[in-house]
C-alpha atoms as a PDB file:
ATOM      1  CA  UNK A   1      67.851  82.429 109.184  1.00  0.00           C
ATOM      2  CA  UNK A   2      70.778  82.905 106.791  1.00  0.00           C
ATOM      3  CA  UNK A   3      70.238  84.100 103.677  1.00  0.00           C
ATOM      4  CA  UNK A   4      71.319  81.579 100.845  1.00  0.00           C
ATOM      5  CA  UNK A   5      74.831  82.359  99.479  1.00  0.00           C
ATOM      6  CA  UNK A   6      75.090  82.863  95.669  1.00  0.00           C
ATOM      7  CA  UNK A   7      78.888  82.912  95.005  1.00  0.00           C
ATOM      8  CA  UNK A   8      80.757  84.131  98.019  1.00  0.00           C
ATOM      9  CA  UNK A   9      80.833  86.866 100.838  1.00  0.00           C
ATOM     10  CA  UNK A  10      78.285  89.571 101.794  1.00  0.00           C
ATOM     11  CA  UNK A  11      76.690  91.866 100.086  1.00  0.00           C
ATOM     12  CA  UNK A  12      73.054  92.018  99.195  1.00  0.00           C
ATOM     13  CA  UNK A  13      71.393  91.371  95.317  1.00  0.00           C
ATOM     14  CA  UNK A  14      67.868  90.692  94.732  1.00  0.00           C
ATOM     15  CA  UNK A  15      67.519  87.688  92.261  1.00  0.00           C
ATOM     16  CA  UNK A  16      65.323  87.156  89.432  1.00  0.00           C
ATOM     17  CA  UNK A  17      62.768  85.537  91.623  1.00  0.00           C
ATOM     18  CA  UNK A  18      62.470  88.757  93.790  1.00  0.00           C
ATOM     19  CA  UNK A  19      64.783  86.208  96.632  1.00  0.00           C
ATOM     20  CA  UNK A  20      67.344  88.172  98.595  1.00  0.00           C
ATOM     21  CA  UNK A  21      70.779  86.411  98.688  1.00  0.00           C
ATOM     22  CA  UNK A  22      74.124  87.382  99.932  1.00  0.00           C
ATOM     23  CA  UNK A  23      76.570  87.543  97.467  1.00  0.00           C
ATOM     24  CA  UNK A  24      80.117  88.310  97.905  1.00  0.00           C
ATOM     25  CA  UNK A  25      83.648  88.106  98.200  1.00  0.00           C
ATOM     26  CA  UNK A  26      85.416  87.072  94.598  1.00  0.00           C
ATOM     27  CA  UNK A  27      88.934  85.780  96.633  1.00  0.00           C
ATOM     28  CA  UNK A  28      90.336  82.637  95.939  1.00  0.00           C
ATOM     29  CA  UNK A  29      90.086  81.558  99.174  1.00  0.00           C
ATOM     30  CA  UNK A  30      86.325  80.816  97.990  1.00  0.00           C
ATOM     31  CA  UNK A  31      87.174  79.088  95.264  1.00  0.00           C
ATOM     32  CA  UNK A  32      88.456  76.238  93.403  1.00  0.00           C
ATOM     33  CA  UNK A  33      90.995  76.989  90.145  1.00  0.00           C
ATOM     34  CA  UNK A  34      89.321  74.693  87.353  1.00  0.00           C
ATOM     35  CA  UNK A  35      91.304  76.219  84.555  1.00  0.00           C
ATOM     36  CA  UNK A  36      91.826  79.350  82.141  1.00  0.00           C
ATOM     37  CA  UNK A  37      89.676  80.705  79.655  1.00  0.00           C
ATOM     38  CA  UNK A  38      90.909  80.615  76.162  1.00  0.00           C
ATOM     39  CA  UNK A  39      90.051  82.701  73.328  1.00  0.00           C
ATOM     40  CA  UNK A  40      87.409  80.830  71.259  1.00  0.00           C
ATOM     41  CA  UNK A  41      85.578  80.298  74.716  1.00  0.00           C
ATOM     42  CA  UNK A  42      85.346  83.935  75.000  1.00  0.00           C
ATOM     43  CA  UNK A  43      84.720  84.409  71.212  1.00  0.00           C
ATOM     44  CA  UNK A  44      81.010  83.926  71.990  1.00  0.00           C
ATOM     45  CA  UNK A  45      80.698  87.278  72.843  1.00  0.00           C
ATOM     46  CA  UNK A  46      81.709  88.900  69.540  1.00  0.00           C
ATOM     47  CA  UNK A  47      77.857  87.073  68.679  1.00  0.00           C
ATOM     48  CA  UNK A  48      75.456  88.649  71.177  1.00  0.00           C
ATOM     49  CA  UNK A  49      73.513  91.863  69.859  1.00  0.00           C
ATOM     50  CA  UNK A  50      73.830  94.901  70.919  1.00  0.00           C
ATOM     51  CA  UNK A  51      70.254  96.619  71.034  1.00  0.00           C
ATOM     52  CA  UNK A  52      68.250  99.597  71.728  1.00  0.00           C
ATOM     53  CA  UNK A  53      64.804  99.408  73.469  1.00  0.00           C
ATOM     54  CA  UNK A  54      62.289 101.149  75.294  1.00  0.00           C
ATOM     55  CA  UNK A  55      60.384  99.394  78.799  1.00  0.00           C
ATOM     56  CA  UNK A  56      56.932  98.539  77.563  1.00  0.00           C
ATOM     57  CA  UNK A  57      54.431 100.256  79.269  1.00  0.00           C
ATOM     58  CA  UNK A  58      53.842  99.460  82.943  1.00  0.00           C
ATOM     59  CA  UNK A  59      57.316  97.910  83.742  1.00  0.00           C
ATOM     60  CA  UNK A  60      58.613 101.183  85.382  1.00  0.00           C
ATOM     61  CA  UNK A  61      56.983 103.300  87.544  1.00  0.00           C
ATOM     62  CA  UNK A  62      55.431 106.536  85.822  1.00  0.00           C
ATOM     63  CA  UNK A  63      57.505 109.055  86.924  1.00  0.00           C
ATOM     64  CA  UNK A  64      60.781 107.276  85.893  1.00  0.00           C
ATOM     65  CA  UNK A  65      63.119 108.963  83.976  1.00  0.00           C
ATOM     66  CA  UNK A  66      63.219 105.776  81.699  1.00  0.00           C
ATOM     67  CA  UNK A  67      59.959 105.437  80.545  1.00  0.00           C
ATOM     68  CA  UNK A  68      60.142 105.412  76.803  1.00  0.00           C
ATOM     69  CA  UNK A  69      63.980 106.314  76.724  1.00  0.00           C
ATOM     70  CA  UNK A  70      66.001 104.182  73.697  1.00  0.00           C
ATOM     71  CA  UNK A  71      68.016 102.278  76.473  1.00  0.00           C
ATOM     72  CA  UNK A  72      71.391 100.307  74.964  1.00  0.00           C
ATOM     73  CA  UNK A  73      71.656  96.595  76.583  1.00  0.00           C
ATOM     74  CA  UNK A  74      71.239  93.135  75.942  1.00  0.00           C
ATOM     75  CA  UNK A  75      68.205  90.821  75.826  1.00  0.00           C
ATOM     76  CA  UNK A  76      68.465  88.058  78.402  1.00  0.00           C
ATOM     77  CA  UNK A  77      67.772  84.820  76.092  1.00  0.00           C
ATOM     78  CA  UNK A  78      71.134  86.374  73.677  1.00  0.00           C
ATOM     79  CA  UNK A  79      73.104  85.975  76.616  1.00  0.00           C
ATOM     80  CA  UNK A  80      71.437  83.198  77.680  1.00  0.00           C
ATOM     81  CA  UNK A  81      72.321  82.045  74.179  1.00  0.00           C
ATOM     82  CA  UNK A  82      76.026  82.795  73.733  1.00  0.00           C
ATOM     83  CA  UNK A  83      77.286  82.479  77.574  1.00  0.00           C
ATOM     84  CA  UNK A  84      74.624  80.980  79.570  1.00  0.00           C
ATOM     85  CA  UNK A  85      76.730  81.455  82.939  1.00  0.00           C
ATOM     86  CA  UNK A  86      75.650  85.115  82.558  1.00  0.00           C
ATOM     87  CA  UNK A  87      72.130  84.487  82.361  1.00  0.00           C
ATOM     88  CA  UNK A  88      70.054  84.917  85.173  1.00  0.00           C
ATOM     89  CA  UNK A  89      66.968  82.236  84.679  1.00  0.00           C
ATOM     90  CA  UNK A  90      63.359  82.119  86.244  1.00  0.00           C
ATOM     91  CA  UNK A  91      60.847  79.299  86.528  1.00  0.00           C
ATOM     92  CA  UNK A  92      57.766  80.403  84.615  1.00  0.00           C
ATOM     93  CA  UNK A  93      54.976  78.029  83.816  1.00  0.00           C
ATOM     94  CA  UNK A  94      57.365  74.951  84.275  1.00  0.00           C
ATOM     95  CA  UNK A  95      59.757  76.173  82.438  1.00  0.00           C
ATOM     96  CA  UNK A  96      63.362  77.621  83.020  1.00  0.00           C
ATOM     97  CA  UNK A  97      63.639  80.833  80.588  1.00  0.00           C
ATOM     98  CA  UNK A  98      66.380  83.505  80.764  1.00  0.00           C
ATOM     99  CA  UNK A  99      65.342  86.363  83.068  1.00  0.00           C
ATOM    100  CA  UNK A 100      68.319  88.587  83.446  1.00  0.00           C
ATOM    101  CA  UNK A 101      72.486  88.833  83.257  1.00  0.00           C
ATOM    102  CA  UNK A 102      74.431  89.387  85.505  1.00  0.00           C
ATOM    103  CA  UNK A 103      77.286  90.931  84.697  1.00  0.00           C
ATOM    104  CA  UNK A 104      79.856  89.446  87.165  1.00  0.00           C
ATOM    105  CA  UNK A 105      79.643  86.541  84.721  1.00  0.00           C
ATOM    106  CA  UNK A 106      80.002  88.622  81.773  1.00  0.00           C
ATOM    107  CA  UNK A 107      82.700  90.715  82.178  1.00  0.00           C
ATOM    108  CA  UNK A 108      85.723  87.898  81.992  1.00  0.00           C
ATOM    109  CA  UNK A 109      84.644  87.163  78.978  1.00  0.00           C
ATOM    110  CA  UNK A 110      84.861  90.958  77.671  1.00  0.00           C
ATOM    111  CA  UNK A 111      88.499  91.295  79.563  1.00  0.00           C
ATOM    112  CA  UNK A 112      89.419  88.202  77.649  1.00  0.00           C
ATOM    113  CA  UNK A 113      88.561  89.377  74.181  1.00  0.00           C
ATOM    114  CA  UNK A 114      90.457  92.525  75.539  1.00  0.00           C
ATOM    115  CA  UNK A 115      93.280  90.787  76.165  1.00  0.00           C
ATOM    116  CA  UNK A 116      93.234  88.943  73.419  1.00  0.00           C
ATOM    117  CA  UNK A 117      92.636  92.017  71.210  1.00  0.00           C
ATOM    118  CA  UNK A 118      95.715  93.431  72.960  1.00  0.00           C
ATOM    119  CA  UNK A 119      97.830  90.533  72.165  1.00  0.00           C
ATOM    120  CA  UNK A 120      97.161  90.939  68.011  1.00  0.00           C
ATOM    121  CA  UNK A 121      97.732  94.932  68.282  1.00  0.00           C
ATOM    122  CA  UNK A 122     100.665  94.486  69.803  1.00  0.00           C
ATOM    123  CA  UNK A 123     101.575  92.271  67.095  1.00  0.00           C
ATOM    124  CA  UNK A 124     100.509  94.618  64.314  1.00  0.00           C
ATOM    125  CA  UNK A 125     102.722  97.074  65.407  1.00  0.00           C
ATOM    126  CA  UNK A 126     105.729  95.414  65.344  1.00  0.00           C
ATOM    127  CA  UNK A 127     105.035  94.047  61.922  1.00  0.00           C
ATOM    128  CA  UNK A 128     103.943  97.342  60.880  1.00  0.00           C
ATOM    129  CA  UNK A 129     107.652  98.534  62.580  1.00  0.00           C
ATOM    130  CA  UNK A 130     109.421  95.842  60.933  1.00  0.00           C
ATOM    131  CA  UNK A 131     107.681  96.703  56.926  1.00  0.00           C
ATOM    132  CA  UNK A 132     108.429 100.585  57.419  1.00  0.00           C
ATOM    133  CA  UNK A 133     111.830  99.786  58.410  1.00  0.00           C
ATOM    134  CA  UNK A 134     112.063  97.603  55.369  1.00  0.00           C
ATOM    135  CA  UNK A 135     110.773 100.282  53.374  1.00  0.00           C
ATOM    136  CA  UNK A 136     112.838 102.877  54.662  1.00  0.00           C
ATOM    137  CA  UNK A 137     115.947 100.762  53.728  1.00  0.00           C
ATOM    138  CA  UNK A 138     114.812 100.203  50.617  1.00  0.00           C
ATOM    139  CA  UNK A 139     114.725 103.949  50.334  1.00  0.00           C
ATOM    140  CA  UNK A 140     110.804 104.147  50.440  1.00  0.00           C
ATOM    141  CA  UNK A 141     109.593 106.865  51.942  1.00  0.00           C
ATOM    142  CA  UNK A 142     105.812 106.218  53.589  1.00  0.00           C
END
């Protein structure tokens, strides 16, 4: 039997809930435009913490190189949180609860705040061109 599809072509992830799925192809012959991100959508990510942590004990295998390593990431209910599209989720006990990210889902919003970051430097400078050339003219040397 086919494997259930979770966004596209054909590779092979392991979900949350230890199911196999192909996953693939990001082309837009897959998909259906719905519209843009804009910058306050993708402000949401300025919000999620940053952290350090260590596995607790038991989660890795003894011999990993991990085990009780300060690792940098993110905690799974944050990005559940701030941009639950990015948030894997897992039925425990009834309930849905965050499980994972998945970074496919969290990376346009980082290029977005890039871009958007981009936009305002690029703005800066010529402002910052434009008030040294004013001071030079006004013989103010910087």
């Amino acid at each position: 039997a086919n494997a259930p599809r979770t966004g596209g072509g054909d590779y092979v992830r392991i979900g949350s809930s230890g199911r196999i799925f192909r996953q693939g192809s990001s082309s837009r012959r897959y998909k259906n435009h719905v519209r843009y991100m804009d910058a306050e959508e993708a402000e949401n990510l300025y919000n999620i913490p940053v952290v350090f942590f260590k596995y607790k004990d038991g989660y890795l295998t003894k011999d990993d190189p991990k085990v009780n390593e300060a690792l940098p990431g993110f905690y799974a209910e944050d990005i559940a949180g701030y941009v639950p599209a990015a948030a894997d989720y897992k039925d425990i006990d009834g309930q849905r609860l965050p499980e994972n990210w998945d970074s496919r889902y969290l990376i346009p919003y980082m290029v977005k705040c890039i871009q958007e970051q981009h936009k305002e430097i690029e703005i800066l400078k010529r402002n910052q061109e434009k008030i040294l050339q004013a001071l030079e003219s006004a013989g103010i040397e910087v």
